[in-house]
PDB file of N, CA and C in Angstrom:
ATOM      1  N   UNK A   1     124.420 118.422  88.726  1.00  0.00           N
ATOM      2  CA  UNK A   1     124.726 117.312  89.607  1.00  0.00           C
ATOM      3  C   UNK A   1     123.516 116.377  89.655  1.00  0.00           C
ATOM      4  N   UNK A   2     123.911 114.952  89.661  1.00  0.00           N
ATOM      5  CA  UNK A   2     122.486 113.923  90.232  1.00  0.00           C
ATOM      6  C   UNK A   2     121.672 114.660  91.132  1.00  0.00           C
ATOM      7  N   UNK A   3     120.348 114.159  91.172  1.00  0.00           N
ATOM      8  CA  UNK A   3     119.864 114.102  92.463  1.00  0.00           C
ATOM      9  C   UNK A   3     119.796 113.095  93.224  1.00  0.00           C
ATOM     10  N   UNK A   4     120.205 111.857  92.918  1.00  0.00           N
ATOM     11  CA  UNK A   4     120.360 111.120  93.932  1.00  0.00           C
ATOM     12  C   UNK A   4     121.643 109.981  93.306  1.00  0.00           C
ATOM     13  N   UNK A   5     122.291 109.668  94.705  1.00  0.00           N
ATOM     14  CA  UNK A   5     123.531 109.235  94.635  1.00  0.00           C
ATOM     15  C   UNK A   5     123.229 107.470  95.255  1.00  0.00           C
ATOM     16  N   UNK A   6     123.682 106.384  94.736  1.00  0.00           N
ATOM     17  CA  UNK A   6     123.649 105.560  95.494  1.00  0.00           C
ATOM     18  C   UNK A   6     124.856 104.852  95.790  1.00  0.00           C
ATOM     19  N   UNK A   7     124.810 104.261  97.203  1.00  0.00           N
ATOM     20  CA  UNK A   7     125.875 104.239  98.094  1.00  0.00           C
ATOM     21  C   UNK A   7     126.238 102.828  98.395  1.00  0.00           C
ATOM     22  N   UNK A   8     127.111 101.446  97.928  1.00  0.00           N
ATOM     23  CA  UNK A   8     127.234 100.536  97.915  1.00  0.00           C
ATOM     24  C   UNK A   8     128.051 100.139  99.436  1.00  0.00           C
ATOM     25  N   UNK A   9     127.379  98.996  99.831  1.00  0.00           N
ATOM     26  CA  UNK A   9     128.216  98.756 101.176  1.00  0.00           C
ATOM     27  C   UNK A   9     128.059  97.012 101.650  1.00  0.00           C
ATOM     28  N   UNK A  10     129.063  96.646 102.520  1.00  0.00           N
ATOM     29  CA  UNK A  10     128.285  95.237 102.982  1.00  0.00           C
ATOM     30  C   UNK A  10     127.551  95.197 103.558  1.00  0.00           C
ATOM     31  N   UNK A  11     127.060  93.523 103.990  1.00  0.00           N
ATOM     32  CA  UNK A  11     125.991  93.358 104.727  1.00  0.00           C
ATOM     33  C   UNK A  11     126.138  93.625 106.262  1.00  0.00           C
ATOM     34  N   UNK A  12     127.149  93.412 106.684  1.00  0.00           N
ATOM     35  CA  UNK A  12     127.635  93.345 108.212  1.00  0.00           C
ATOM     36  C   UNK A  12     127.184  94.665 108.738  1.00  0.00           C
ATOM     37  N   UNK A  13     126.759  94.204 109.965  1.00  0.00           N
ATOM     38  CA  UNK A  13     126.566  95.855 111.416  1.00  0.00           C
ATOM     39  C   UNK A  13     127.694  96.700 111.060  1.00  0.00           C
ATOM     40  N   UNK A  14     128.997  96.356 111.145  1.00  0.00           N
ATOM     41  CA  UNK A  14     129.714  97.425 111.186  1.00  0.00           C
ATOM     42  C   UNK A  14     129.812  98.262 109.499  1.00  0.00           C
ATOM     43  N   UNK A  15     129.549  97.161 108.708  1.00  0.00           N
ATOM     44  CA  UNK A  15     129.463  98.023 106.951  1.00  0.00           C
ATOM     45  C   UNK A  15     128.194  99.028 107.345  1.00  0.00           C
ATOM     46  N   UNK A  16     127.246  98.783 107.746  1.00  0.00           N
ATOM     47  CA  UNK A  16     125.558  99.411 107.732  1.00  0.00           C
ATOM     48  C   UNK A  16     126.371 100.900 108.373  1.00  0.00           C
ATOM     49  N   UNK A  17     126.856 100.064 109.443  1.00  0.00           N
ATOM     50  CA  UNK A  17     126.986 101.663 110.321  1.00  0.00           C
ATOM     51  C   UNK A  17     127.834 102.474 109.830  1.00  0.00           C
ATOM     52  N   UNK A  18     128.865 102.213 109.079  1.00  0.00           N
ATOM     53  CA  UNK A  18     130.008 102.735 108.938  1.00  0.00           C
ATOM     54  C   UNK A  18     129.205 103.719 107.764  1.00  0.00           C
ATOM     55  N   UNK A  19     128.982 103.244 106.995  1.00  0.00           N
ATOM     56  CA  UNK A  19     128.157 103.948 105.635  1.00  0.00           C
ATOM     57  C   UNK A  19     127.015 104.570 106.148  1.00  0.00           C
ATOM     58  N   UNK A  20     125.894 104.447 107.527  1.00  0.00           N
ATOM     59  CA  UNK A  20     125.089 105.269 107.561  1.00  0.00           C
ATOM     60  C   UNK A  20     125.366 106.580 108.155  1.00  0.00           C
ATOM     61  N   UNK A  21     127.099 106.375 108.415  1.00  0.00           N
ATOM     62  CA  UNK A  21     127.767 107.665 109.039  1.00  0.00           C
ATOM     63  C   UNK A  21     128.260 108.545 107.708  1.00  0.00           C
ATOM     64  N   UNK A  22     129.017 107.784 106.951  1.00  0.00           N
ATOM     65  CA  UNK A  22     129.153 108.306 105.672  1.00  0.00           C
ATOM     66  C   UNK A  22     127.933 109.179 104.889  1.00  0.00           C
ATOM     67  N   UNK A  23     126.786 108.543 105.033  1.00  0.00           N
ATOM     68  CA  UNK A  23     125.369 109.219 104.229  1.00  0.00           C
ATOM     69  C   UNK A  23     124.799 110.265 105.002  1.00  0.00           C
ATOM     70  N   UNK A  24     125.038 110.079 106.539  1.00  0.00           N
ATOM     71  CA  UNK A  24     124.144 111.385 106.692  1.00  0.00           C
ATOM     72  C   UNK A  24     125.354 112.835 107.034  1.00  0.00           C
ATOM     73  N   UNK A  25     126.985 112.267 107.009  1.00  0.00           N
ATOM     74  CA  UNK A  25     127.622 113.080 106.473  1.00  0.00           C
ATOM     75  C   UNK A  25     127.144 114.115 105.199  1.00  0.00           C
ATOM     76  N   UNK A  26     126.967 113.163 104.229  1.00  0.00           N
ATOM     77  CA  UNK A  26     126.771 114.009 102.767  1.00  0.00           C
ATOM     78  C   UNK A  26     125.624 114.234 102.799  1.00  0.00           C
ATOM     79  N   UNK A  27     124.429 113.882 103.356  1.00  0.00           N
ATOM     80  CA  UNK A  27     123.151 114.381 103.167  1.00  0.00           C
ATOM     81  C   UNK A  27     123.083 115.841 104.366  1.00  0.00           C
ATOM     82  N   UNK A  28     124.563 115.805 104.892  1.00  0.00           N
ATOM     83  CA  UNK A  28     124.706 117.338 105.776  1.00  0.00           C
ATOM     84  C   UNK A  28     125.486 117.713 104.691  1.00  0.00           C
ATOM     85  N   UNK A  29     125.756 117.617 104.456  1.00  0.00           N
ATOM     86  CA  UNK A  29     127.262 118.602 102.991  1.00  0.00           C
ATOM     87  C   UNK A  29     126.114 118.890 101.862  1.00  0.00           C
ATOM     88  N   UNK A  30     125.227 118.273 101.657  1.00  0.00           N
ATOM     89  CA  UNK A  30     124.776 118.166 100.551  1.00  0.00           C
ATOM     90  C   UNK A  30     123.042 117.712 100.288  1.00  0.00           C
ATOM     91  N   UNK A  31     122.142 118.743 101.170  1.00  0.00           N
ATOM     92  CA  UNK A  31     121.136 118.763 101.684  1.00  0.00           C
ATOM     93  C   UNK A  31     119.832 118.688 100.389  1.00  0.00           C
ATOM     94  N   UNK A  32     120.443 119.017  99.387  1.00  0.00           N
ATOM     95  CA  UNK A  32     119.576 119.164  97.674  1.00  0.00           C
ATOM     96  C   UNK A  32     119.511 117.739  97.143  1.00  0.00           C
ATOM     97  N   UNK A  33     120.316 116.463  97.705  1.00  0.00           N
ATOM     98  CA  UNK A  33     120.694 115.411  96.777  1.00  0.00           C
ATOM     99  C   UNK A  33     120.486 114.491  97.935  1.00  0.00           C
ATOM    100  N   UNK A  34     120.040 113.111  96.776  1.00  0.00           N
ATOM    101  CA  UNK A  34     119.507 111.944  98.286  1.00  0.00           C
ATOM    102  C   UNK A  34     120.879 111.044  97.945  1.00  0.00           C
ATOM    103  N   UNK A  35     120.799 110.561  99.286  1.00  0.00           N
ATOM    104  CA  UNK A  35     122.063 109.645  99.098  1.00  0.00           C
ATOM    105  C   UNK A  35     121.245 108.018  99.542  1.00  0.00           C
ATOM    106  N   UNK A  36     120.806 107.169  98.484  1.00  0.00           N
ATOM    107  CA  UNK A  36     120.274 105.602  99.297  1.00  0.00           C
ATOM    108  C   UNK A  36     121.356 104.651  99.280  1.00  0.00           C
ATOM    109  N   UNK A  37     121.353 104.204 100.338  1.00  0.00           N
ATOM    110  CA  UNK A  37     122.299 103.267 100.662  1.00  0.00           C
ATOM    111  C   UNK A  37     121.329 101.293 100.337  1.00  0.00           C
ATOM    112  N   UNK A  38     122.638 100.987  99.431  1.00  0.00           N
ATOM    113  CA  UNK A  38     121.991  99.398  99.323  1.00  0.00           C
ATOM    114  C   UNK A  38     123.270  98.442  99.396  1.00  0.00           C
ATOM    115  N   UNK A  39     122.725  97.566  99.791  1.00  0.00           N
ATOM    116  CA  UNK A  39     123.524  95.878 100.192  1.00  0.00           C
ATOM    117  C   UNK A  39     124.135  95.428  99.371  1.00  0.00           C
ATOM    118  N   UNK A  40     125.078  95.080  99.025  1.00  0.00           N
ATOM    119  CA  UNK A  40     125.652  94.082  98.057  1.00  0.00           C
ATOM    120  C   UNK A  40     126.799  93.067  98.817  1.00  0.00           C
ATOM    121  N   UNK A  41     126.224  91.529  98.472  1.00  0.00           N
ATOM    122  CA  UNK A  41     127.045  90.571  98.872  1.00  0.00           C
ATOM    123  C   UNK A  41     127.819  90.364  98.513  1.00  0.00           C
ATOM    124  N   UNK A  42     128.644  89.719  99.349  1.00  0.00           N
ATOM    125  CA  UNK A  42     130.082  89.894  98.807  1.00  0.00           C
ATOM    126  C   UNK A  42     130.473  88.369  98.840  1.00  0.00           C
ATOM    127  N   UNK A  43     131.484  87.695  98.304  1.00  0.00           N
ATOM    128  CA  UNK A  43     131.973  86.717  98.420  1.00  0.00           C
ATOM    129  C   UNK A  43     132.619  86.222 100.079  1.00  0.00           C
ATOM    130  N   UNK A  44     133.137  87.162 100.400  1.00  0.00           N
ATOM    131  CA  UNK A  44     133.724  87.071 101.708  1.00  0.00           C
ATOM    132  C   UNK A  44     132.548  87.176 102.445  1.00  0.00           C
ATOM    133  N   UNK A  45     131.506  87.541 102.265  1.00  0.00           N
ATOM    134  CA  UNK A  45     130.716  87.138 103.113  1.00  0.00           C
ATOM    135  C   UNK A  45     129.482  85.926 103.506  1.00  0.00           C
ATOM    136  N   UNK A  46     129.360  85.293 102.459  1.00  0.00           N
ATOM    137  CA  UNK A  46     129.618  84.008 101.906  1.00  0.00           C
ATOM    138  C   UNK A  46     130.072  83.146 102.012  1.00  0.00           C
ATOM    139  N   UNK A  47     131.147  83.260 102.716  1.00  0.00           N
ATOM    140  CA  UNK A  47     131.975  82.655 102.569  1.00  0.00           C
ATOM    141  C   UNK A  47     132.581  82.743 104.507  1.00  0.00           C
ATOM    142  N   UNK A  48     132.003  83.041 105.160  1.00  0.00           N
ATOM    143  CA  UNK A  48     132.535  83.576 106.477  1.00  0.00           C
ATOM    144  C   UNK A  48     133.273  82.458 107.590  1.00  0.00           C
ATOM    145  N   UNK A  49     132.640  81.608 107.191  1.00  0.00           N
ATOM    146  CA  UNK A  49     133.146  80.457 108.289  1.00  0.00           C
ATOM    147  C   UNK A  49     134.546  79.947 108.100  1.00  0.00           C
ATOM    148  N   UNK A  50     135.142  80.266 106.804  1.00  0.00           N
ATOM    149  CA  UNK A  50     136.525  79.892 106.596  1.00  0.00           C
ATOM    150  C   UNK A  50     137.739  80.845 106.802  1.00  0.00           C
ATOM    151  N   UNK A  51     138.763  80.675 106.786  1.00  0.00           N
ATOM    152  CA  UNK A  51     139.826  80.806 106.999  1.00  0.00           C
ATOM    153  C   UNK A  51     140.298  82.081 105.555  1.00  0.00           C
ATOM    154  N   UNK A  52     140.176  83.560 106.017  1.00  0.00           N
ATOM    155  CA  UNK A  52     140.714  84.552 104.963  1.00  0.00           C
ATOM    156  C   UNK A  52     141.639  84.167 103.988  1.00  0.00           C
ATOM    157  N   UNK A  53     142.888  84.129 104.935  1.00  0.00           N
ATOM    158  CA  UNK A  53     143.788  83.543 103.853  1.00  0.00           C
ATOM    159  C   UNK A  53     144.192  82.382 103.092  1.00  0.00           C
ATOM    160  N   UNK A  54     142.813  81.376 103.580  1.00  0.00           N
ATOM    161  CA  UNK A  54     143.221  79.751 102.800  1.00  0.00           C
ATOM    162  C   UNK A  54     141.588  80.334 101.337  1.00  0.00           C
ATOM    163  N   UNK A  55     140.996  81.212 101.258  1.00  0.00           N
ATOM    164  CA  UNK A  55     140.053  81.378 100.057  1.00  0.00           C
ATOM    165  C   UNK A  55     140.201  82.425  99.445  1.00  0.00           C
ATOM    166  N   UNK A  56     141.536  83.474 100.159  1.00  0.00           N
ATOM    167  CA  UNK A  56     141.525  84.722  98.350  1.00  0.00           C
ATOM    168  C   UNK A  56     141.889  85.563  99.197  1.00  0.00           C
ATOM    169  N   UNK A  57     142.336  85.473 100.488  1.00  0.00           N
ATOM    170  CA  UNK A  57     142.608  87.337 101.325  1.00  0.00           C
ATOM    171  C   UNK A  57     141.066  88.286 100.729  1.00  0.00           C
ATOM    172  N   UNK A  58     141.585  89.584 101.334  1.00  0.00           N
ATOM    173  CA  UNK A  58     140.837  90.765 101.347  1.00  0.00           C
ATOM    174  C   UNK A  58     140.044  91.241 100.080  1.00  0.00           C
ATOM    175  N   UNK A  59     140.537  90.481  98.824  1.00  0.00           N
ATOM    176  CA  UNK A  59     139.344  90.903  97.679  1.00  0.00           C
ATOM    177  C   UNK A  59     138.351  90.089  97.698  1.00  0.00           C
ATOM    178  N   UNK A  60     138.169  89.293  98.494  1.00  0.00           N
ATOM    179  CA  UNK A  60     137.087  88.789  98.856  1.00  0.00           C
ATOM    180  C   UNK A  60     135.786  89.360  99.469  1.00  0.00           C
ATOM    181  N   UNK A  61     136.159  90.695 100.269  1.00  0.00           N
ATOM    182  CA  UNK A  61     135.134  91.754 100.531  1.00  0.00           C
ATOM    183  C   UNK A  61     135.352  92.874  99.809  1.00  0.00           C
ATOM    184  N   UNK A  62     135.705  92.942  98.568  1.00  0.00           N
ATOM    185  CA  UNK A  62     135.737  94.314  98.086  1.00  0.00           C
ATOM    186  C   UNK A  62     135.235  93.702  96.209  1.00  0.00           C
ATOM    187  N   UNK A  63     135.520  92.924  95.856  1.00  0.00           N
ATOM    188  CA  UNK A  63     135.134  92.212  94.087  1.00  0.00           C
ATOM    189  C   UNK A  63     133.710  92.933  93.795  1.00  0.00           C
ATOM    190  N   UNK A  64     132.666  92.433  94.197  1.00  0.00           N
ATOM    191  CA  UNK A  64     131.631  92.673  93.863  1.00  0.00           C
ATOM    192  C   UNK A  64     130.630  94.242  94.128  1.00  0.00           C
ATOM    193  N   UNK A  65     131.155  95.065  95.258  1.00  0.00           N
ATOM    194  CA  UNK A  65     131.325  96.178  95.589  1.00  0.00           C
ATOM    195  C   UNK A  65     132.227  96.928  94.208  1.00  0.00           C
ATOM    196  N   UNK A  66     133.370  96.417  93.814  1.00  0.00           N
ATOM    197  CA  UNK A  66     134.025  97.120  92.861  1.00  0.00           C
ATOM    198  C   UNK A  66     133.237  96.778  91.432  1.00  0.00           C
ATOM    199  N   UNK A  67     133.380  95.490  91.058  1.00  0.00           N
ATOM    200  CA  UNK A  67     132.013  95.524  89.962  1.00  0.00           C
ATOM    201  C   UNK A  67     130.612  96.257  89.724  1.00  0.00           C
ATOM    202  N   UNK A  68     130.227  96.374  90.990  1.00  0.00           N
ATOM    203  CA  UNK A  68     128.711  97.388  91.252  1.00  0.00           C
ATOM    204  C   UNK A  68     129.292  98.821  90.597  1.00  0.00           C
ATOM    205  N   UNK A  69     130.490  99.123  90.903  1.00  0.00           N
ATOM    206  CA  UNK A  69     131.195 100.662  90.711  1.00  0.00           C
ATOM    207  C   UNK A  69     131.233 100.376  89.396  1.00  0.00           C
ATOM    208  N   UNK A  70     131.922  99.739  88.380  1.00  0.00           N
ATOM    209  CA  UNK A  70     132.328  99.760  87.147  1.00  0.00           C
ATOM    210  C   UNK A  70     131.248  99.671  86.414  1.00  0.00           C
ATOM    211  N   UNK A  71     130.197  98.606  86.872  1.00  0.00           N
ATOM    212  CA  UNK A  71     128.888  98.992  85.963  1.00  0.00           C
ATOM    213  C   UNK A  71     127.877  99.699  86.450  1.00  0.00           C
ATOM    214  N   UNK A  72     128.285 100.697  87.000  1.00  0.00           N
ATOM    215  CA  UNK A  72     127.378 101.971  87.518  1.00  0.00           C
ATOM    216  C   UNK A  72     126.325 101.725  87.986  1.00  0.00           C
ATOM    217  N   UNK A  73     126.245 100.381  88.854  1.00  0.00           N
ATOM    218  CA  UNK A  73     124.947 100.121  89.903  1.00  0.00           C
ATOM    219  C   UNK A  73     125.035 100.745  90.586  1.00  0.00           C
ATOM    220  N   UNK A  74     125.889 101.130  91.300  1.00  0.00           N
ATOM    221  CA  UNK A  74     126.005 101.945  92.554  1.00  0.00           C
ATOM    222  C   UNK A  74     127.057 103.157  92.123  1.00  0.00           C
ATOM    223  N   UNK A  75     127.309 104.217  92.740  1.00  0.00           N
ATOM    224  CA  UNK A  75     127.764 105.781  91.989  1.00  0.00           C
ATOM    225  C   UNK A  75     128.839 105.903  93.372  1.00  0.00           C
ATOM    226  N   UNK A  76     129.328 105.074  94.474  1.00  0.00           N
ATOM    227  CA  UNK A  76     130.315 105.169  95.454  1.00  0.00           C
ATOM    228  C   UNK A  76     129.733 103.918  96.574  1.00  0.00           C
ATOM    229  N   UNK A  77     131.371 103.842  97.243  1.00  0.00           N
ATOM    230  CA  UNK A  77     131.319 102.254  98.147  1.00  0.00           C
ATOM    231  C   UNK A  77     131.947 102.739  99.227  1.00  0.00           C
ATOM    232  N   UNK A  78     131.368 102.427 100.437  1.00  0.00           N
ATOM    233  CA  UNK A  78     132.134 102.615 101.879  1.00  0.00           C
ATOM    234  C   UNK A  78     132.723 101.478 101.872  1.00  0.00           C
ATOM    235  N   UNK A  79     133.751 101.118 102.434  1.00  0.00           N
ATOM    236  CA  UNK A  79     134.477 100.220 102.825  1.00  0.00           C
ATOM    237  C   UNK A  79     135.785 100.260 104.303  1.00  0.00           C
ATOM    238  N   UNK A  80     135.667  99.805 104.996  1.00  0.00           N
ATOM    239  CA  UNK A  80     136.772  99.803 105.996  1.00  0.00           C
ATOM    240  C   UNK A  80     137.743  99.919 105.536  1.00  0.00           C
ATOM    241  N   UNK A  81     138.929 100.480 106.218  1.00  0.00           N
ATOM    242  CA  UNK A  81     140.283 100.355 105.385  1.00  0.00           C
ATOM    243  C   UNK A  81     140.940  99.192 105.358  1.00  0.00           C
ATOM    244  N   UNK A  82     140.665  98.267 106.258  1.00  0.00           N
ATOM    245  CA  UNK A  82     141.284  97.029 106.348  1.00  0.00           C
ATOM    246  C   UNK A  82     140.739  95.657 105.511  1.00  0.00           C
ATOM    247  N   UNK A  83     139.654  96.349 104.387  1.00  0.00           N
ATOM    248  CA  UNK A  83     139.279  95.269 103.448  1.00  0.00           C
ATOM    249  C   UNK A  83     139.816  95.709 102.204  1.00  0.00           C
ATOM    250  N   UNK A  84     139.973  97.022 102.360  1.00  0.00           N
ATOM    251  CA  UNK A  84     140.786  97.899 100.824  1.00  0.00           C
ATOM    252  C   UNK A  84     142.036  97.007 100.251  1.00  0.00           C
ATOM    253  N   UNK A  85     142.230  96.450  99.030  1.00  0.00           N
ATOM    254  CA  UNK A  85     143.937  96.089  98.027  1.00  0.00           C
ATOM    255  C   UNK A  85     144.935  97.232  98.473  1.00  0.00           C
ATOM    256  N   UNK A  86     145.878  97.334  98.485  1.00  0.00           N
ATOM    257  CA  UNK A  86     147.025  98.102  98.306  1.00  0.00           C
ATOM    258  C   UNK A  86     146.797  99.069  97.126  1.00  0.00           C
ATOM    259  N   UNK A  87     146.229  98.270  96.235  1.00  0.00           N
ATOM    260  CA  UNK A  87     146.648  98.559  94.716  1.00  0.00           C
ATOM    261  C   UNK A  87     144.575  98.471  94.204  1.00  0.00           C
ATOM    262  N   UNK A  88     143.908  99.446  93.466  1.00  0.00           N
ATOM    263  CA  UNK A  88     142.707  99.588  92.956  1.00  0.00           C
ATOM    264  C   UNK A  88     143.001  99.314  91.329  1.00  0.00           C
ATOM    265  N   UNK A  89     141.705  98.450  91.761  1.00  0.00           N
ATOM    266  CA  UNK A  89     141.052  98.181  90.011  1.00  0.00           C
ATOM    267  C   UNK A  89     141.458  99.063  89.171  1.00  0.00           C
ATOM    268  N   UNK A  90     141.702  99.217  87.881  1.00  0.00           N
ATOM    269  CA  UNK A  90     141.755 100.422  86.884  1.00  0.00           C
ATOM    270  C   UNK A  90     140.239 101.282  86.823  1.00  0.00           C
ATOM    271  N   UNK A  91     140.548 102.524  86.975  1.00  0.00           N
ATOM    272  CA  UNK A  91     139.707 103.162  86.973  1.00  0.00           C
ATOM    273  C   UNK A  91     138.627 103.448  88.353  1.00  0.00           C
ATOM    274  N   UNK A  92     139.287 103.429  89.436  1.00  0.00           N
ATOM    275  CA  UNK A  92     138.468 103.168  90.730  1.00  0.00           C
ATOM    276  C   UNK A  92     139.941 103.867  91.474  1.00  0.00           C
ATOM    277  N   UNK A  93     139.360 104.234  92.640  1.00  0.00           N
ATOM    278  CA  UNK A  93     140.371 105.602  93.135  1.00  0.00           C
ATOM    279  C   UNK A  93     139.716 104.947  94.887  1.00  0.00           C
ATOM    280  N   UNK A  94     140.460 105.662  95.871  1.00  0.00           N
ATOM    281  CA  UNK A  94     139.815 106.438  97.110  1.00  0.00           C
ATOM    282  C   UNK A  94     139.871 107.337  97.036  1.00  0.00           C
ATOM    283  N   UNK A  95     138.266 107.576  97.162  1.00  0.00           N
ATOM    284  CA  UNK A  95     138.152 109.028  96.779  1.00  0.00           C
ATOM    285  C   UNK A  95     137.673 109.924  98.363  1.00  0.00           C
ATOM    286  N   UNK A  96     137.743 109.579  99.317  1.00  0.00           N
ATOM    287  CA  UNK A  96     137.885 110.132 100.620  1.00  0.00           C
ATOM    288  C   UNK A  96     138.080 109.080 101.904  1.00  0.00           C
ATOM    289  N   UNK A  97     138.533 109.614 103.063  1.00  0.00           N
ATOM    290  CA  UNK A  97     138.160 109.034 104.426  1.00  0.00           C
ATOM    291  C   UNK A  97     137.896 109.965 105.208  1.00  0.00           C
ATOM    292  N   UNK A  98     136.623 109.603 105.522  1.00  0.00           N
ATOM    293  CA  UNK A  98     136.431 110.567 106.515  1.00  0.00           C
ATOM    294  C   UNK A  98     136.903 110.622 108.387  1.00  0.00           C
ATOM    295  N   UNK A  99     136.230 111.420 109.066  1.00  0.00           N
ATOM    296  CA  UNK A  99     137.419 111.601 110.239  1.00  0.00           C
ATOM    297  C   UNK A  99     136.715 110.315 111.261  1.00  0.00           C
ATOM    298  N   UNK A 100     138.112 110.166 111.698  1.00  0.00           N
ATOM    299  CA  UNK A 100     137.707 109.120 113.276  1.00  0.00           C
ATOM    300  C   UNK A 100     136.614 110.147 114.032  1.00  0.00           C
TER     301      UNK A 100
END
């Protein structure tokens, strides 16, 4: 296994927090392996002052998070469920949620 995993997320308070719950989850599951968490901007966030559905809906916070995944900048992405597609990139899964 790696020894260290890195953990893609947005910029926003609630991305930070949501993912620093996620990391010290797995750094309890998984006490041998580091998990660093880093920033990646997103278009939607960028983009904040406008209107969701008049510039692209919800892949607007998830594009560049999913690109980081495909070219193996980052090795997993927290994301809210309410920025998630219906439907994932080829080759990109949910691969957990953890508990309320």
């Amino acid at each position: 296994m790696k020894s260290e995993f890195v953990i893609g997320t947005r910029g926003s308070l609630l991305a930070r927090s949501q993912t620093e719950l996620v990391a010290a989850a797995l750094r309890s599951a998984f006490g041998d392996v580091a998990f660093r968490v880093v920033t990646v901007r997103t278009s939607g966030d960028a983009i904040a002052d406008q209107a969701l559905h008049a510039v692209g809906g919800k892949g607007l916070f998830t594009k560049e998070l999913e690109d980081a995944l495909a070219d193996r900048r980052i090795d997993l992405a927290v994301h809210s469920l309410k920025d998630l597609p219906t439907q994932f990139p080829r080759g990109l899964v949910l691969g957990a949620v953890p508990t309320r």
